[in-house]
N, C-alpha and C. Protein backbone atom coordinates (compact mmCIF):
# COMPACT_ATOMS: atom_id res chain seq x y z
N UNK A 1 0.86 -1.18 0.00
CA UNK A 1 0.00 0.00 0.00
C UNK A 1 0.89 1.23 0.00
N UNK A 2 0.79 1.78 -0.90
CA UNK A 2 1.54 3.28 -1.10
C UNK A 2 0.88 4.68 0.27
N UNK A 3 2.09 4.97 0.83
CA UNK A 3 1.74 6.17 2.03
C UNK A 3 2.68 7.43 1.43
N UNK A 4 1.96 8.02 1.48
CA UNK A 4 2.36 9.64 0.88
C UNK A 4 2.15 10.61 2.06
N UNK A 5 2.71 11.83 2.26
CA UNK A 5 2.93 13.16 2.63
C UNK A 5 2.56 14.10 1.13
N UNK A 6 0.92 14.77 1.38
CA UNK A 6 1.06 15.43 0.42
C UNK A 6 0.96 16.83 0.96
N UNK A 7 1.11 18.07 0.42
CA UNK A 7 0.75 19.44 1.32
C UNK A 7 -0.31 20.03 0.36
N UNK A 8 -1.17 20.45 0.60
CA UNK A 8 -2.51 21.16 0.41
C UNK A 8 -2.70 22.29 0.78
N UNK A 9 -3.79 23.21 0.16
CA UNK A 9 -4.39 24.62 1.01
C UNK A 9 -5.67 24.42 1.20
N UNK A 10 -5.69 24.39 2.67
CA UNK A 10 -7.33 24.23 3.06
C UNK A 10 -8.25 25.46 2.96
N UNK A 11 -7.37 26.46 3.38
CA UNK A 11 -7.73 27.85 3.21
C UNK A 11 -6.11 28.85 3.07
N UNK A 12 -6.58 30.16 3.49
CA UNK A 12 -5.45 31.18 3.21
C UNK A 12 -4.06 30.77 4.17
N UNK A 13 -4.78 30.62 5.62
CA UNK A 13 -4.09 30.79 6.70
C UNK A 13 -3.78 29.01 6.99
N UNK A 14 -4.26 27.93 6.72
CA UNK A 14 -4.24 26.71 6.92
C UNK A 14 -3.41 25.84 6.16
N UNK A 15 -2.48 25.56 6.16
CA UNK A 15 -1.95 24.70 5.18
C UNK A 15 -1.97 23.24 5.95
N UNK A 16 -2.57 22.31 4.94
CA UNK A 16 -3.28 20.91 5.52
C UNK A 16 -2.29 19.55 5.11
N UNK A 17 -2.19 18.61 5.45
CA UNK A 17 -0.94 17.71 4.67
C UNK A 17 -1.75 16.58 4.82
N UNK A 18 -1.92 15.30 4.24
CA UNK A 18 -2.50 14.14 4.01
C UNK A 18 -0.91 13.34 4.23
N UNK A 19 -2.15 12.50 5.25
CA UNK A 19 -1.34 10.86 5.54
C UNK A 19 -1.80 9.62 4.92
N UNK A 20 -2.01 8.90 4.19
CA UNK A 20 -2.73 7.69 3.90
C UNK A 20 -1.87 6.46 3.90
N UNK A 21 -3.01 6.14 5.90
CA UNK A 21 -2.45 4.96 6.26
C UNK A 21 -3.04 3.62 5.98
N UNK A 22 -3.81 3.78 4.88
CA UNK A 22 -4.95 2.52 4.52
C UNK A 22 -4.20 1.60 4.23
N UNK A 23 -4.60 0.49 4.95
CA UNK A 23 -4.31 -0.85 4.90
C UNK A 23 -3.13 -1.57 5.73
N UNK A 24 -2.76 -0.44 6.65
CA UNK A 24 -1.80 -0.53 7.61
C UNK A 24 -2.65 -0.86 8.37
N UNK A 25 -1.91 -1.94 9.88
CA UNK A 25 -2.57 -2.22 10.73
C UNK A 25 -1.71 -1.51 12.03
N UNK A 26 -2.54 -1.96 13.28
CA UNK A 26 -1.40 -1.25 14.51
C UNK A 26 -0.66 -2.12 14.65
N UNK A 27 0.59 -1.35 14.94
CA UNK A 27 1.00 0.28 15.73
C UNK A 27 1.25 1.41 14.35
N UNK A 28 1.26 0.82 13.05
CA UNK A 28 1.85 1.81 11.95
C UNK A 28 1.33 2.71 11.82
N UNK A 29 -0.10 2.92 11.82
CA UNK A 29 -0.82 4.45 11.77
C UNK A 29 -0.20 5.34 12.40
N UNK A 30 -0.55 4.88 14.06
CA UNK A 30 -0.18 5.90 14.93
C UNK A 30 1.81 6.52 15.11
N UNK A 31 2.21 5.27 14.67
CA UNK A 31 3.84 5.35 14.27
C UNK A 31 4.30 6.17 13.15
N UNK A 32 3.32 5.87 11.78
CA UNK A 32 3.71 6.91 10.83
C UNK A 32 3.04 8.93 11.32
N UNK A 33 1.70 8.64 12.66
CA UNK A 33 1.36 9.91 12.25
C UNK A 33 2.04 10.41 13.31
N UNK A 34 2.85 10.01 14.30
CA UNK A 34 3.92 10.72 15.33
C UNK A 34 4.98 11.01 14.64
N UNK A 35 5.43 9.98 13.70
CA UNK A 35 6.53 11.07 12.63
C UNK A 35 6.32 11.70 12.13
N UNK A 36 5.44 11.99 10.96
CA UNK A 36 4.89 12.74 10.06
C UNK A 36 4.56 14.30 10.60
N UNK A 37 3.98 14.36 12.61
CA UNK A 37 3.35 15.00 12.69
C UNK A 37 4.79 16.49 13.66
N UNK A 38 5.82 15.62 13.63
CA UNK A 38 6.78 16.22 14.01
C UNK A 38 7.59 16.77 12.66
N UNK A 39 6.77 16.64 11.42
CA UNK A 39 7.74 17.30 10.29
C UNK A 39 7.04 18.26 9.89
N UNK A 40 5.90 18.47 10.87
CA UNK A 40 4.86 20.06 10.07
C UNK A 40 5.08 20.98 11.16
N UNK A 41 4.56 22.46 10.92
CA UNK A 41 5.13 23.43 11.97
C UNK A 41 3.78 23.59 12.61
N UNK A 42 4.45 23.64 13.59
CA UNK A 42 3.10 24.08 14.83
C UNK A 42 1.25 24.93 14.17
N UNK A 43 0.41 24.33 14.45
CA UNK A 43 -0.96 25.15 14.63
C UNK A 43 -1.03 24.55 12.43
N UNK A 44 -0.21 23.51 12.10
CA UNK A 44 -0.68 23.33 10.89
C UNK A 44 -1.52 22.41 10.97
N UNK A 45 -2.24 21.54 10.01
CA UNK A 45 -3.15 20.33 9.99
C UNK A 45 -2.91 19.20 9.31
N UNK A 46 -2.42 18.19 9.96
CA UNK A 46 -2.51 17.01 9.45
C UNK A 46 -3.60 15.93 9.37
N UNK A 47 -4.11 15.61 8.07
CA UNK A 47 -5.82 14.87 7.94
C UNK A 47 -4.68 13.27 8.00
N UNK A 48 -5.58 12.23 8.47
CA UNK A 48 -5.05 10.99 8.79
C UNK A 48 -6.01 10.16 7.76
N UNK A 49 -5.50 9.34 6.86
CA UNK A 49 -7.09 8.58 6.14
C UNK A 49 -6.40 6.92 7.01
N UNK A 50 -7.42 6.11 7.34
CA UNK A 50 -6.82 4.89 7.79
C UNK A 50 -8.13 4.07 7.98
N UNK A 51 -7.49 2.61 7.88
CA UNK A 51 -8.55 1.34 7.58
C UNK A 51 -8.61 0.99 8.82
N UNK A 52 -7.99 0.73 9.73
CA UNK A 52 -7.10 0.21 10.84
C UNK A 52 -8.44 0.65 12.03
N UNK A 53 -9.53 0.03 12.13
CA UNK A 53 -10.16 -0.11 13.05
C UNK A 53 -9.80 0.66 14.46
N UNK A 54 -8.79 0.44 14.75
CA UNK A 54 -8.05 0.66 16.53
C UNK A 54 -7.88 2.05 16.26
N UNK A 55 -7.85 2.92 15.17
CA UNK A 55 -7.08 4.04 14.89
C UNK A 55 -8.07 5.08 15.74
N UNK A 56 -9.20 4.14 15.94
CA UNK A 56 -10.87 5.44 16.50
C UNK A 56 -10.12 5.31 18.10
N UNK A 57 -9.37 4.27 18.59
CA UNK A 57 -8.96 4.78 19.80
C UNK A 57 -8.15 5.61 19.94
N UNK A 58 -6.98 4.63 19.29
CA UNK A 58 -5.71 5.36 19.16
C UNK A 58 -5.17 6.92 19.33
N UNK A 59 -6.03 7.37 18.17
CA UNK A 59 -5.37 8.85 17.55
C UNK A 59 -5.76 9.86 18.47
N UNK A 60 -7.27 9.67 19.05
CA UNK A 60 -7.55 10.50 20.35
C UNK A 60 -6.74 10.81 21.35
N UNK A 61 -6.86 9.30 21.99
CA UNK A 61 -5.21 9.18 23.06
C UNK A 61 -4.39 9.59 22.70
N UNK A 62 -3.64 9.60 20.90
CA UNK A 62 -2.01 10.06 21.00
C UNK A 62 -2.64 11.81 21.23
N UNK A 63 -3.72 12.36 20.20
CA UNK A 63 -3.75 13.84 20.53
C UNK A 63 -3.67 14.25 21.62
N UNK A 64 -4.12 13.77 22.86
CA UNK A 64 -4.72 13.87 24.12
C UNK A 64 -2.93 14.03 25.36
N UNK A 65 -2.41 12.78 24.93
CA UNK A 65 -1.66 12.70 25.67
C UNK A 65 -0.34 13.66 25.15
N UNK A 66 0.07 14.35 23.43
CA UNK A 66 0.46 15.07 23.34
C UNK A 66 0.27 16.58 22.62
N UNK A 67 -0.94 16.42 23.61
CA UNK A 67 -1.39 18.01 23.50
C UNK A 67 -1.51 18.58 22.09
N UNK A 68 -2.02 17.40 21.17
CA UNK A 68 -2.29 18.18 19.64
C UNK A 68 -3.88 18.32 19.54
N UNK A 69 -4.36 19.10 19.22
CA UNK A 69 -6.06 19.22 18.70
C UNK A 69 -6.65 17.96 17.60
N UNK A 70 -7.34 17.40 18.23
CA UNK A 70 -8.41 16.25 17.36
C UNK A 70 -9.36 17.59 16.90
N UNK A 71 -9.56 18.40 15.41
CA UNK A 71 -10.25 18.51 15.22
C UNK A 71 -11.65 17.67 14.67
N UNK A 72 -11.42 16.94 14.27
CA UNK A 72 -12.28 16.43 13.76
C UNK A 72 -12.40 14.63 13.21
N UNK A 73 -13.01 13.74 13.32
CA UNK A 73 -12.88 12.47 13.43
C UNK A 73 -14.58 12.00 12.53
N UNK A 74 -14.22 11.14 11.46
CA UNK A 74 -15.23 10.50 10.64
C UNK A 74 -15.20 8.75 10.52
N UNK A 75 -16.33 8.55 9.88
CA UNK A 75 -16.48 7.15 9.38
C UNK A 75 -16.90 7.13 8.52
N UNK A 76 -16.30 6.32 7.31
CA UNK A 76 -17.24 6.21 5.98
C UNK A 76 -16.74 5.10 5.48
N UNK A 77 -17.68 4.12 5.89
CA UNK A 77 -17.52 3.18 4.62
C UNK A 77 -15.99 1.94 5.02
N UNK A 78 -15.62 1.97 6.41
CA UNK A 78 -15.06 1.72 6.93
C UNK A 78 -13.80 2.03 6.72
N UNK A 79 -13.57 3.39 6.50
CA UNK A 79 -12.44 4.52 6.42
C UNK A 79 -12.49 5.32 7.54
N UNK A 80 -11.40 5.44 8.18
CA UNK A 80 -11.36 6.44 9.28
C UNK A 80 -10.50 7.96 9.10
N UNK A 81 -11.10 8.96 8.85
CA UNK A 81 -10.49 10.25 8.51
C UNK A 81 -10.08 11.14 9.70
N UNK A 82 -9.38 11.29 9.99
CA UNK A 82 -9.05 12.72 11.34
C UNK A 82 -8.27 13.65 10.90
N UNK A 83 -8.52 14.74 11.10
CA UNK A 83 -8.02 15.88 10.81
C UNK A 83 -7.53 16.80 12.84
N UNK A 84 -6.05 16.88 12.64
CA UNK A 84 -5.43 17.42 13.73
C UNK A 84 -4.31 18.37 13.67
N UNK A 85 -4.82 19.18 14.92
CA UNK A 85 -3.87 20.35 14.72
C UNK A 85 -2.70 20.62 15.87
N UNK A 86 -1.72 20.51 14.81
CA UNK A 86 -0.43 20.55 15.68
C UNK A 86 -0.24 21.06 16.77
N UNK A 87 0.10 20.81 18.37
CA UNK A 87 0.51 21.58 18.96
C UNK A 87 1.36 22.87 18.90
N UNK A 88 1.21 23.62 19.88
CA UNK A 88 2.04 24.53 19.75
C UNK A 88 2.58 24.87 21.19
N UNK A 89 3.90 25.69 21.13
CA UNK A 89 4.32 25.55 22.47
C UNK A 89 4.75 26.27 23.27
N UNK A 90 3.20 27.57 23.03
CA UNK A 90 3.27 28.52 23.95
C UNK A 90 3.34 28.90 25.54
């Protein structure tokens, strides 16, 4: 399964980056999106796409425990999408 880093404009001020961890199982999601999420600059957005069932626990807890924003968390079709915003470290 091919995983890419792509960078996007969500809006003016937002620049958004795609992870696609489909078809990875755990720990790789949450392993590729703790790297990935240390190569964007603070208050940017990284969207997560992933198959990986566990990822609806997972990604909460990793936001939670390092202080990044879960904006937003979906289901479709047994795709899991999250969109999160980098800490920052005021």
């Amino acid at each position: 399964m091919k995983r890419h880093l792509a960078k996007g404009m969500k809006d003016r001020n937002t620049t958004e980056y795609l992870l696609d961890a489909r078809g990875l199982f755990c720990p790789e999601p949450v392993m590729l999106l703790h790297k990935k999420i240390r190569e964007i600059a603070e208050g940017e957005v990284l969207v997560l796409i992933a198959t990986d069932p566990s990822t609806s626990r997972d990604v909460p807890k990793f936001c939670h425990f390092l202080g990044h924003e879960l904006l937003s968390s979906s289901e479709n079709e047994k795709t899991f999408r999250y969109s999160i915003r980098k800490a920052t470290t005021d």
